[in-house]
PDB file of N, CA and C in Angstrom:
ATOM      1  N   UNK A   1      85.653  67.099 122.513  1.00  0.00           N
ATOM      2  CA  UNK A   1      84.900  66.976 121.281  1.00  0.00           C
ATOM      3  C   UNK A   1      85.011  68.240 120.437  1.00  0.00           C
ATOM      4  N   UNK A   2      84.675  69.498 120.926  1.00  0.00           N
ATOM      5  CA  UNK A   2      85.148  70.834 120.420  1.00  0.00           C
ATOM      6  C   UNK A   2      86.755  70.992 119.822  1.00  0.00           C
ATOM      7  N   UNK A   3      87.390  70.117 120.158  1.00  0.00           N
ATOM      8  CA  UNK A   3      88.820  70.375 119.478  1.00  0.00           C
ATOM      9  C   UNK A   3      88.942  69.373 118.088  1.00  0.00           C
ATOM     10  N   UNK A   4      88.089  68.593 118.701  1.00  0.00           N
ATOM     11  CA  UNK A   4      88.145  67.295 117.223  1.00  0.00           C
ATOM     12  C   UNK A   4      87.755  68.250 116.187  1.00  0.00           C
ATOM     13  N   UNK A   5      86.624  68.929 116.665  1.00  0.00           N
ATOM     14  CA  UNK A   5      85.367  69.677 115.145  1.00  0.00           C
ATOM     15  C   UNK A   5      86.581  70.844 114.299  1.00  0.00           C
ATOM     16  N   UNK A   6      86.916  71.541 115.724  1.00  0.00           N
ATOM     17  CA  UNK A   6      88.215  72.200 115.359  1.00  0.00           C
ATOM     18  C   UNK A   6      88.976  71.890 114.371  1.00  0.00           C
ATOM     19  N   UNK A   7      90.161  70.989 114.798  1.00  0.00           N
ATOM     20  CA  UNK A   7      90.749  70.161 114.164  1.00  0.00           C
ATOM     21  C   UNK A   7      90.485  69.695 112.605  1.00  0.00           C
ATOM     22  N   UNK A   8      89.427  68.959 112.643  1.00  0.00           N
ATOM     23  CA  UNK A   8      88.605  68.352 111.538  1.00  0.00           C
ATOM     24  C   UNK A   8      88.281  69.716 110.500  1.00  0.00           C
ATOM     25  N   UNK A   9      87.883  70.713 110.586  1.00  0.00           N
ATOM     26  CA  UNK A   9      87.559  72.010 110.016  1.00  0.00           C
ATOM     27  C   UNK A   9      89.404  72.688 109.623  1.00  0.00           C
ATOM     28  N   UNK A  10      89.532  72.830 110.541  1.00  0.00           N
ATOM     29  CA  UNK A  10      90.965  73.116 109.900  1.00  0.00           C
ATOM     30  C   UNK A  10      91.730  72.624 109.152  1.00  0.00           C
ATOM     31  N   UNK A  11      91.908  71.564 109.325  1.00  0.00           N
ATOM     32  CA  UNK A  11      92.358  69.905 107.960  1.00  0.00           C
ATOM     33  C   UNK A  11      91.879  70.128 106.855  1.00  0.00           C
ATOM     34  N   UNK A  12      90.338  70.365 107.304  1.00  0.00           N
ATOM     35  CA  UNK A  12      89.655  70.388 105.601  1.00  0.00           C
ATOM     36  C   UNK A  12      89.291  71.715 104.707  1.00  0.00           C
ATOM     37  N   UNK A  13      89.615  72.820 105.427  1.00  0.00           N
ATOM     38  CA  UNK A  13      89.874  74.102 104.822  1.00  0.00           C
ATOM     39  C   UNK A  13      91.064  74.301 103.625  1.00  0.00           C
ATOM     40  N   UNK A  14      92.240  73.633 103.704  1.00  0.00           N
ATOM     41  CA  UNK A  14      92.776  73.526 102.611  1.00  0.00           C
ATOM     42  C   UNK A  14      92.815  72.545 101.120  1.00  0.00           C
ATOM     43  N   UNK A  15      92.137  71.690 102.107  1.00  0.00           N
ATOM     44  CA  UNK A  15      91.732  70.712 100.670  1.00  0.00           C
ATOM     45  C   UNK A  15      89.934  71.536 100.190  1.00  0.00           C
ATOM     46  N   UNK A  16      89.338  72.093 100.577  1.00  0.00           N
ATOM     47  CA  UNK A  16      88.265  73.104  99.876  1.00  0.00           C
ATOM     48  C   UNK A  16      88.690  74.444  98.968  1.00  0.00           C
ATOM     49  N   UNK A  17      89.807  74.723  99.640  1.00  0.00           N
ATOM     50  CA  UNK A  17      90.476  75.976  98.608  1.00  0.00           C
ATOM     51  C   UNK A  17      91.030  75.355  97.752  1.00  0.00           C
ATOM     52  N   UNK A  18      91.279  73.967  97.642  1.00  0.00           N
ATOM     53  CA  UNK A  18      92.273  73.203  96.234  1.00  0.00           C
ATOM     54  C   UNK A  18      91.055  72.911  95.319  1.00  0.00           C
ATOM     55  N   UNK A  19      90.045  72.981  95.632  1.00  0.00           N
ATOM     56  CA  UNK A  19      89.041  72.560  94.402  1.00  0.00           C
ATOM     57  C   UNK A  19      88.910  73.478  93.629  1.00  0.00           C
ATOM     58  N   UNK A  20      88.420  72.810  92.059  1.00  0.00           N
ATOM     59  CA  UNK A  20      88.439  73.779  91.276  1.00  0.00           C
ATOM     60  C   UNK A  20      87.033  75.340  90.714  1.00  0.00           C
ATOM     61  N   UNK A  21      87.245  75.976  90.821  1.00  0.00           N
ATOM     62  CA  UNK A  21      85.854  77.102  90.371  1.00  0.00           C
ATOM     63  C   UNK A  21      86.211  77.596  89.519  1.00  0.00           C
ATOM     64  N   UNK A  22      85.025  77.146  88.911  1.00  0.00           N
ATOM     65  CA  UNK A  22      84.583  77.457  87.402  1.00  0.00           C
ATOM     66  C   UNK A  22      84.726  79.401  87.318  1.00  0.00           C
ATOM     67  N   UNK A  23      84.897  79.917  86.505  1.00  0.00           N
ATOM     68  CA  UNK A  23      84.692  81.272  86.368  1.00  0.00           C
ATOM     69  C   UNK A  23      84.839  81.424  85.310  1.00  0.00           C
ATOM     70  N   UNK A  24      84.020  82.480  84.907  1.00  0.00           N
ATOM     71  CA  UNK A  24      83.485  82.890  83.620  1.00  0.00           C
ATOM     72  C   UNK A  24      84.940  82.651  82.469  1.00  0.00           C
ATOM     73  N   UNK A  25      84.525  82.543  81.238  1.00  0.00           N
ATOM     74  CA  UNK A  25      85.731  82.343  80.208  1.00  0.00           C
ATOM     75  C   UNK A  25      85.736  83.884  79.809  1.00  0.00           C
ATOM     76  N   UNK A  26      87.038  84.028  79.373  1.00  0.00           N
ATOM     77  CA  UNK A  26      87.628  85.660  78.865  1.00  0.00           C
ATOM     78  C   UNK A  26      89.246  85.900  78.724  1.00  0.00           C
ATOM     79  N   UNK A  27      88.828  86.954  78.473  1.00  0.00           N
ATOM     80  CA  UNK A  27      90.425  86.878  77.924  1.00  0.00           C
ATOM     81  C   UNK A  27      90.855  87.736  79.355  1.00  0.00           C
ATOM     82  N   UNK A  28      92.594  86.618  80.104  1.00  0.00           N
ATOM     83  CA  UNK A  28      92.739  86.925  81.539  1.00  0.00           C
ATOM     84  C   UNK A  28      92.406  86.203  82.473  1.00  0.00           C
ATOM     85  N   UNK A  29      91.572  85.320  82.275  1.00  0.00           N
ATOM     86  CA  UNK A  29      90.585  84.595  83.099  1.00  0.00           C
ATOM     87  C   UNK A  29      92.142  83.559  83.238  1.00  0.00           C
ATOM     88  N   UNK A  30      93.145  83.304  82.467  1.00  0.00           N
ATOM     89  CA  UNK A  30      94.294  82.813  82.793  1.00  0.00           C
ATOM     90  C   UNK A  30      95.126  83.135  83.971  1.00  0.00           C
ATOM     91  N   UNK A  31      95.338  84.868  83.766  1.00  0.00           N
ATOM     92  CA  UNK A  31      96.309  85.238  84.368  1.00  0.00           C
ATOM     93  C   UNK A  31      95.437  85.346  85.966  1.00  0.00           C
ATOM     94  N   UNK A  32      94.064  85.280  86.109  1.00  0.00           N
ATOM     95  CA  UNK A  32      93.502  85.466  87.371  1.00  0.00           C
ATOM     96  C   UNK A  32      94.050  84.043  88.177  1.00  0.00           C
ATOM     97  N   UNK A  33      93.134  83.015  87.154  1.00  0.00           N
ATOM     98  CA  UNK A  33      93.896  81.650  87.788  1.00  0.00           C
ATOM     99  C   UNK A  33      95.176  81.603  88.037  1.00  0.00           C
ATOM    100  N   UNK A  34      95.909  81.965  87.631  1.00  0.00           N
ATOM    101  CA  UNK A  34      97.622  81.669  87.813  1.00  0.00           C
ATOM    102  C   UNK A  34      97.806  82.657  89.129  1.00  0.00           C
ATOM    103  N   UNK A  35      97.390  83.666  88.804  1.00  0.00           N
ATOM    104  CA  UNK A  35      98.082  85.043  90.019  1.00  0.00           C
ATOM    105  C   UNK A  35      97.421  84.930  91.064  1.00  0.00           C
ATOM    106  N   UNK A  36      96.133  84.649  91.061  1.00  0.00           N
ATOM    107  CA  UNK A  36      95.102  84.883  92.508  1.00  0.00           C
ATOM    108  C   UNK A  36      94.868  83.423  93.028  1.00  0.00           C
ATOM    109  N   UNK A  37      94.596  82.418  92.222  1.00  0.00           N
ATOM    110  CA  UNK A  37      94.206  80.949  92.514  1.00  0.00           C
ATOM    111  C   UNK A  37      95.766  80.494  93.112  1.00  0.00           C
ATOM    112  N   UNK A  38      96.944  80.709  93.221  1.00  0.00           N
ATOM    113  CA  UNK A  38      98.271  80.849  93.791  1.00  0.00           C
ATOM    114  C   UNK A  38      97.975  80.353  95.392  1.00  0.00           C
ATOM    115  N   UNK A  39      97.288  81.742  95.589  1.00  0.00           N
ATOM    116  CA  UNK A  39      97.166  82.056  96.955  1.00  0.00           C
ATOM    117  C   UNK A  39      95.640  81.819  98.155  1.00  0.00           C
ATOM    118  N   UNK A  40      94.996  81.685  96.912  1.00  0.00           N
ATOM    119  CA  UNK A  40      93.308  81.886  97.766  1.00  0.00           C
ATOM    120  C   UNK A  40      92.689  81.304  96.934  1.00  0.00           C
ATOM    121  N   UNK A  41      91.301  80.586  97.282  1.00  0.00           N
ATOM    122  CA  UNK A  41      90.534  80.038  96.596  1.00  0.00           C
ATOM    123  C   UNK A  41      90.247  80.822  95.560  1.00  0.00           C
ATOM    124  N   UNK A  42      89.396  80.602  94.330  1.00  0.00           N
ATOM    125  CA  UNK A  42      88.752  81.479  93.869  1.00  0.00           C
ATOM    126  C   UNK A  42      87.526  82.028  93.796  1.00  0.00           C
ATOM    127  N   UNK A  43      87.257  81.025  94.708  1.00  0.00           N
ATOM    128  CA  UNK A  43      85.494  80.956  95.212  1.00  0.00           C
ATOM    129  C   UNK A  43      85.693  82.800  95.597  1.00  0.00           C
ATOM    130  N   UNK A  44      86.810  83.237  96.139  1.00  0.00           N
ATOM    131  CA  UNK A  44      86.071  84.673  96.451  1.00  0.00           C
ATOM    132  C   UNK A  44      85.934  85.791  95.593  1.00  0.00           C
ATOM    133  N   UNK A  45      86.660  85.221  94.338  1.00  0.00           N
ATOM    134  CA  UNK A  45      86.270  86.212  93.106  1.00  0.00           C
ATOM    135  C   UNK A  45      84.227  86.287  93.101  1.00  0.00           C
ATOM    136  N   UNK A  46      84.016  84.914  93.188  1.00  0.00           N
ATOM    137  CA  UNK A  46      82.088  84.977  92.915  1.00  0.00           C
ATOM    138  C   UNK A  46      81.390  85.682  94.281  1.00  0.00           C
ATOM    139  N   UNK A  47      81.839  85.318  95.076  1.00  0.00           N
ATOM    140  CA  UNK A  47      81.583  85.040  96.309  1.00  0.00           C
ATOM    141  C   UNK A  47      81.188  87.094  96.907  1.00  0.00           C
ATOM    142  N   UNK A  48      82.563  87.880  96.225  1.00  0.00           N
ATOM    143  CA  UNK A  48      82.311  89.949  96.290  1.00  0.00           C
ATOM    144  C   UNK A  48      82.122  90.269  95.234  1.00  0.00           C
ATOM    145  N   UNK A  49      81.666  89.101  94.337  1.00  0.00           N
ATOM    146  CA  UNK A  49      81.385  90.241  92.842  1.00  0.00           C
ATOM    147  C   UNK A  49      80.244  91.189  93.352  1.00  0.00           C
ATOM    148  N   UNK A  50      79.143  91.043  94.123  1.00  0.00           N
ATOM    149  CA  UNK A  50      77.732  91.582  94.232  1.00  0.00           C
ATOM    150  C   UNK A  50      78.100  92.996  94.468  1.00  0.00           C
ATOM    151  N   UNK A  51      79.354  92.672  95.559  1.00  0.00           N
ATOM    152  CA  UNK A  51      79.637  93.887  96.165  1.00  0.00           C
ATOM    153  C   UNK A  51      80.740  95.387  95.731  1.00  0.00           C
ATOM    154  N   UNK A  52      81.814  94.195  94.345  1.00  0.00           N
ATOM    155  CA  UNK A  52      82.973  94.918  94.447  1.00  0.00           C
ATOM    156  C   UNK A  52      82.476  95.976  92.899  1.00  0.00           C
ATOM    157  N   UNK A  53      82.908  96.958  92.655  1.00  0.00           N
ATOM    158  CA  UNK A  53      83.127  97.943  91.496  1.00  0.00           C
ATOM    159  C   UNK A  53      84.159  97.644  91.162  1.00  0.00           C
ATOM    160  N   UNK A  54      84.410  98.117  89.916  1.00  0.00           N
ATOM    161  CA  UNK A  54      85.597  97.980  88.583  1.00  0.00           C
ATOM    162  C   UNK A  54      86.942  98.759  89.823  1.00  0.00           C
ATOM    163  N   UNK A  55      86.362  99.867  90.535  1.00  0.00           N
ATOM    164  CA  UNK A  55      87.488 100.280  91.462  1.00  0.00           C
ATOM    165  C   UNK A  55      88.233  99.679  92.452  1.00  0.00           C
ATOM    166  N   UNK A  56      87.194  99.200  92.994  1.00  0.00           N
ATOM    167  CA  UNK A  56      87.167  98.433  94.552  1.00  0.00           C
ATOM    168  C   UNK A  56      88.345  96.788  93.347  1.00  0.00           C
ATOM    169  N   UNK A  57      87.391  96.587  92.494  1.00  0.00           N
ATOM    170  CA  UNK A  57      88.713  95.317  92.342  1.00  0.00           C
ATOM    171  C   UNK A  57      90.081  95.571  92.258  1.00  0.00           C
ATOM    172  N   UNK A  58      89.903  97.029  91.560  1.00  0.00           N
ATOM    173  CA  UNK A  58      91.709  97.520  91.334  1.00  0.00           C
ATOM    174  C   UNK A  58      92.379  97.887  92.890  1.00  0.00           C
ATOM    175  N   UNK A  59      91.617  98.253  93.380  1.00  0.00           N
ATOM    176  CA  UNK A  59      91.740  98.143  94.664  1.00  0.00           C
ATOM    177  C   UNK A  59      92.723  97.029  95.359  1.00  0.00           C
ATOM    178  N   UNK A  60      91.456  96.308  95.380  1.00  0.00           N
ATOM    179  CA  UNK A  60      91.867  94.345  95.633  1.00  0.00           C
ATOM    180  C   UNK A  60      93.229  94.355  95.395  1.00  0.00           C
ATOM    181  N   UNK A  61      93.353  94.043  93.632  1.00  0.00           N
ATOM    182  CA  UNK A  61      94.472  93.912  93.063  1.00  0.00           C
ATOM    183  C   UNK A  61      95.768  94.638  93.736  1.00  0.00           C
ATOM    184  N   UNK A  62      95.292  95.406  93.819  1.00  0.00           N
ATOM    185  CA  UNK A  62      96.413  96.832  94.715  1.00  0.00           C
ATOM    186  C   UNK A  62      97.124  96.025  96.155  1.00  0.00           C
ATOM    187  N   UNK A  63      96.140  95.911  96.552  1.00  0.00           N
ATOM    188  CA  UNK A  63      96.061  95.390  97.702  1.00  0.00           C
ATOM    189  C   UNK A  63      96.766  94.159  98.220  1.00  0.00           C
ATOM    190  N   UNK A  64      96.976  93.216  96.975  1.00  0.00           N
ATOM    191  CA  UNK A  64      97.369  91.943  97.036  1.00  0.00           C
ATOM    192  C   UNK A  64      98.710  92.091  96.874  1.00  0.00           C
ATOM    193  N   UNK A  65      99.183  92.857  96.082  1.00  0.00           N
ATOM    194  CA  UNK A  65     100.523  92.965  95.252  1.00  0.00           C
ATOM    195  C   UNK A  65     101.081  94.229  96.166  1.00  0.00           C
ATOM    196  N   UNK A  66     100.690  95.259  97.204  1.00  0.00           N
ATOM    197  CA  UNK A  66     101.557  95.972  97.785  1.00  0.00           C
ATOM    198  C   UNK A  66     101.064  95.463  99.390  1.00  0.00           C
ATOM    199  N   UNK A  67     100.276  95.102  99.802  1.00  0.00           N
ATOM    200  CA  UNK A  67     100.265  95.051 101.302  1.00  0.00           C
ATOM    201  C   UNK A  67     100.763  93.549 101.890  1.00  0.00           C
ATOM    202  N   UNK A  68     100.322  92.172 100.668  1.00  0.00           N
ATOM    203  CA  UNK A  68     100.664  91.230 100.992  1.00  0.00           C
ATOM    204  C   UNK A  68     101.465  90.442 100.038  1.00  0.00           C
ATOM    205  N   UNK A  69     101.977  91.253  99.418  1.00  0.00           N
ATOM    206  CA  UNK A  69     103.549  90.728  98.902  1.00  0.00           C
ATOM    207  C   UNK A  69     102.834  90.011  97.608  1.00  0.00           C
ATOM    208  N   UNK A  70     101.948  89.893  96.998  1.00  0.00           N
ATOM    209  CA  UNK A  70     101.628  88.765  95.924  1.00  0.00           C
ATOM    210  C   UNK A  70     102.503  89.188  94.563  1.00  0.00           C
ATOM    211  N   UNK A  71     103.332  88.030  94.080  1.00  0.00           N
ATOM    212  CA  UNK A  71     104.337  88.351  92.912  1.00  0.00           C
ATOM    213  C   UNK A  71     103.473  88.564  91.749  1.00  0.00           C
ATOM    214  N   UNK A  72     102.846  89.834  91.479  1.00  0.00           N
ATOM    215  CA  UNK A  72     102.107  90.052  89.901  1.00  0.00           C
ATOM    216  C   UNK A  72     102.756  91.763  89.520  1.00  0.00           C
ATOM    217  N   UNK A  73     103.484  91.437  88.258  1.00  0.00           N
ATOM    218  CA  UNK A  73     103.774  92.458  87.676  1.00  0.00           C
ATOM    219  C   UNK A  73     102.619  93.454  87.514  1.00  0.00           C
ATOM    220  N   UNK A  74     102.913  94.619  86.917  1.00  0.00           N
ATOM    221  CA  UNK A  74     101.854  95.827  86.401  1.00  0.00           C
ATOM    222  C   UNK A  74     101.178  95.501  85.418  1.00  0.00           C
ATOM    223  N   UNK A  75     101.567  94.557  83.954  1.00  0.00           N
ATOM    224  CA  UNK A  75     100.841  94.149  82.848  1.00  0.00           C
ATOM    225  C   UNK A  75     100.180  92.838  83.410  1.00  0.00           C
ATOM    226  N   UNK A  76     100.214  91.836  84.384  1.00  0.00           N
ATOM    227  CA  UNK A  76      99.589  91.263  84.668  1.00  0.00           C
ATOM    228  C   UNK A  76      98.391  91.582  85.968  1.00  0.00           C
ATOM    229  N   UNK A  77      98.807  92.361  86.612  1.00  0.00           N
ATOM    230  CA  UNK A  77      97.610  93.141  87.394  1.00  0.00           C
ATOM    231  C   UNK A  77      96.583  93.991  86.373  1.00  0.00           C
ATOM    232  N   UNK A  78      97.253  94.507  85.465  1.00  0.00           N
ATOM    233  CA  UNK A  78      96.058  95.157  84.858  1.00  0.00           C
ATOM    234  C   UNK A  78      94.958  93.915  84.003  1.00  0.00           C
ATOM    235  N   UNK A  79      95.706  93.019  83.365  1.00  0.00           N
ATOM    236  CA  UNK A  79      94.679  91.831  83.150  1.00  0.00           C
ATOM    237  C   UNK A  79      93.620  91.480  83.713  1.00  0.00           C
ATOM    238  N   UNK A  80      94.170  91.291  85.260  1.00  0.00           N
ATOM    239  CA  UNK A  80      93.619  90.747  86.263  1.00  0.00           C
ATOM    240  C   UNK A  80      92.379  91.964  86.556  1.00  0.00           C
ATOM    241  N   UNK A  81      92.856  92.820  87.067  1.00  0.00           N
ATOM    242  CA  UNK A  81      91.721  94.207  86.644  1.00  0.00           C
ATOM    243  C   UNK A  81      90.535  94.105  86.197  1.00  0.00           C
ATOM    244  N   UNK A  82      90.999  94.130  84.678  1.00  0.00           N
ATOM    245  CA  UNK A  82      90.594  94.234  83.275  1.00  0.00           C
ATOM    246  C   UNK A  82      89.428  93.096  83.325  1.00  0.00           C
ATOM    247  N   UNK A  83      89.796  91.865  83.595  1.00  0.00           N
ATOM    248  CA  UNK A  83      88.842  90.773  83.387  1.00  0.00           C
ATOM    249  C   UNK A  83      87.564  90.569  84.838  1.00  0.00           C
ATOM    250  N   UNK A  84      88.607  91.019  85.907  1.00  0.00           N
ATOM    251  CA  UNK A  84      87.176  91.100  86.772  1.00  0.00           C
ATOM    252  C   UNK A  84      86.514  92.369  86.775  1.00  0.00           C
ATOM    253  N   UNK A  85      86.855  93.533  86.190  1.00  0.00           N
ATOM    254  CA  UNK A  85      85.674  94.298  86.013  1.00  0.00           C
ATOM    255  C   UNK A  85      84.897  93.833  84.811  1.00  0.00           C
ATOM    256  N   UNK A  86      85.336  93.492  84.115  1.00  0.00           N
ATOM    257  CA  UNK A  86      83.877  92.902  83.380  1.00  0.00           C
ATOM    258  C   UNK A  86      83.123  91.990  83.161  1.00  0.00           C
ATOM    259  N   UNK A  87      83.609  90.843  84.239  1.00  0.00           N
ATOM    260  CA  UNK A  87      83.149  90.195  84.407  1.00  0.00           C
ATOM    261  C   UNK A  87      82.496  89.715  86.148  1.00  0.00           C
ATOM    262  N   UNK A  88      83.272  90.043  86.860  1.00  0.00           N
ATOM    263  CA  UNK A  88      82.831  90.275  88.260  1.00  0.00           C
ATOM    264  C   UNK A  88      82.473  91.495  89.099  1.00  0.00           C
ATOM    265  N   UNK A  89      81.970  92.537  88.279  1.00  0.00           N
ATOM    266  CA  UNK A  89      81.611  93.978  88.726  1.00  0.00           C
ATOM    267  C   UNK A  89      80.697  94.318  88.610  1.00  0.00           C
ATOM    268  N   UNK A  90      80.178  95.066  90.324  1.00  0.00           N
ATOM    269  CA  UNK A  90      78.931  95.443  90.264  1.00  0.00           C
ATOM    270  C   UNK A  90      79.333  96.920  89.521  1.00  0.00           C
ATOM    271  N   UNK A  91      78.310  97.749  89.351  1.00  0.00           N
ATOM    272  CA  UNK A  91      78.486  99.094  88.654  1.00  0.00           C
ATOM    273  C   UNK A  91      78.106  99.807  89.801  1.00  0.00           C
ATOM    274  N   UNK A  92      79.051 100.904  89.977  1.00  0.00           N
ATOM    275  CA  UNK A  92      79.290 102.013  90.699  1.00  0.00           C
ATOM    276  C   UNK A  92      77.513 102.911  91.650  1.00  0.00           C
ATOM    277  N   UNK A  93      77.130 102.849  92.582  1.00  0.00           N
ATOM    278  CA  UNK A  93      75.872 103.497  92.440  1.00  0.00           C
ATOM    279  C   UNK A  93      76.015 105.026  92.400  1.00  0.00           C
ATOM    280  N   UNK A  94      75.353 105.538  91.668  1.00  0.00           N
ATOM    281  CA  UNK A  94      74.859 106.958  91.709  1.00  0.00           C
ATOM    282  C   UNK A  94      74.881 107.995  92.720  1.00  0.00           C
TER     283      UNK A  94
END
């Protein structure tokens, strides 16, 4: 029975990352969908805004495009940047 639930959960993990999330409108909010929605839901753009800074996303971004190969040029990473710090960023604490 534990392998069915298994099973059943694993099946349906990729049809949950194919649904669509809403995220804020802006300018970029394109190039996020195209470059990041590629690879991963986007549920996790909402999901670390609480947590991430304008850094920590460039970070991310960094992160995606040199450790796990994601195809986004430099003018489209900075978009990508650009639109979740101001729209998915906590501010830096003190």
């Amino acid at each position: 029975m534990k392998c069915f639930l298994v099973l059943a959960l694993l099946l349906a993990a990729p049809a949950l990352a194919e649904e669509p999330v809403p995220l804020k409108p802006g300018p970029g909010l394109d190039a996020v969908q195209a470059s990041c929605g590629t690879c991963h839901t986007l549920n996790y753009i909402r999901m670390n805004s609480p947590f991430l800074t304008p850094d920590v996303w460039k970070a991310e971004v960094t992160k995606m495009r040199t450790t796990l190969g994601a195809p986004i040029d430099d003018v489209t990473a900075a978009t990508i940047v650009k639109y979740l710090s101001e729209n998915y960023a906590t501010q830096p604490k003190s």
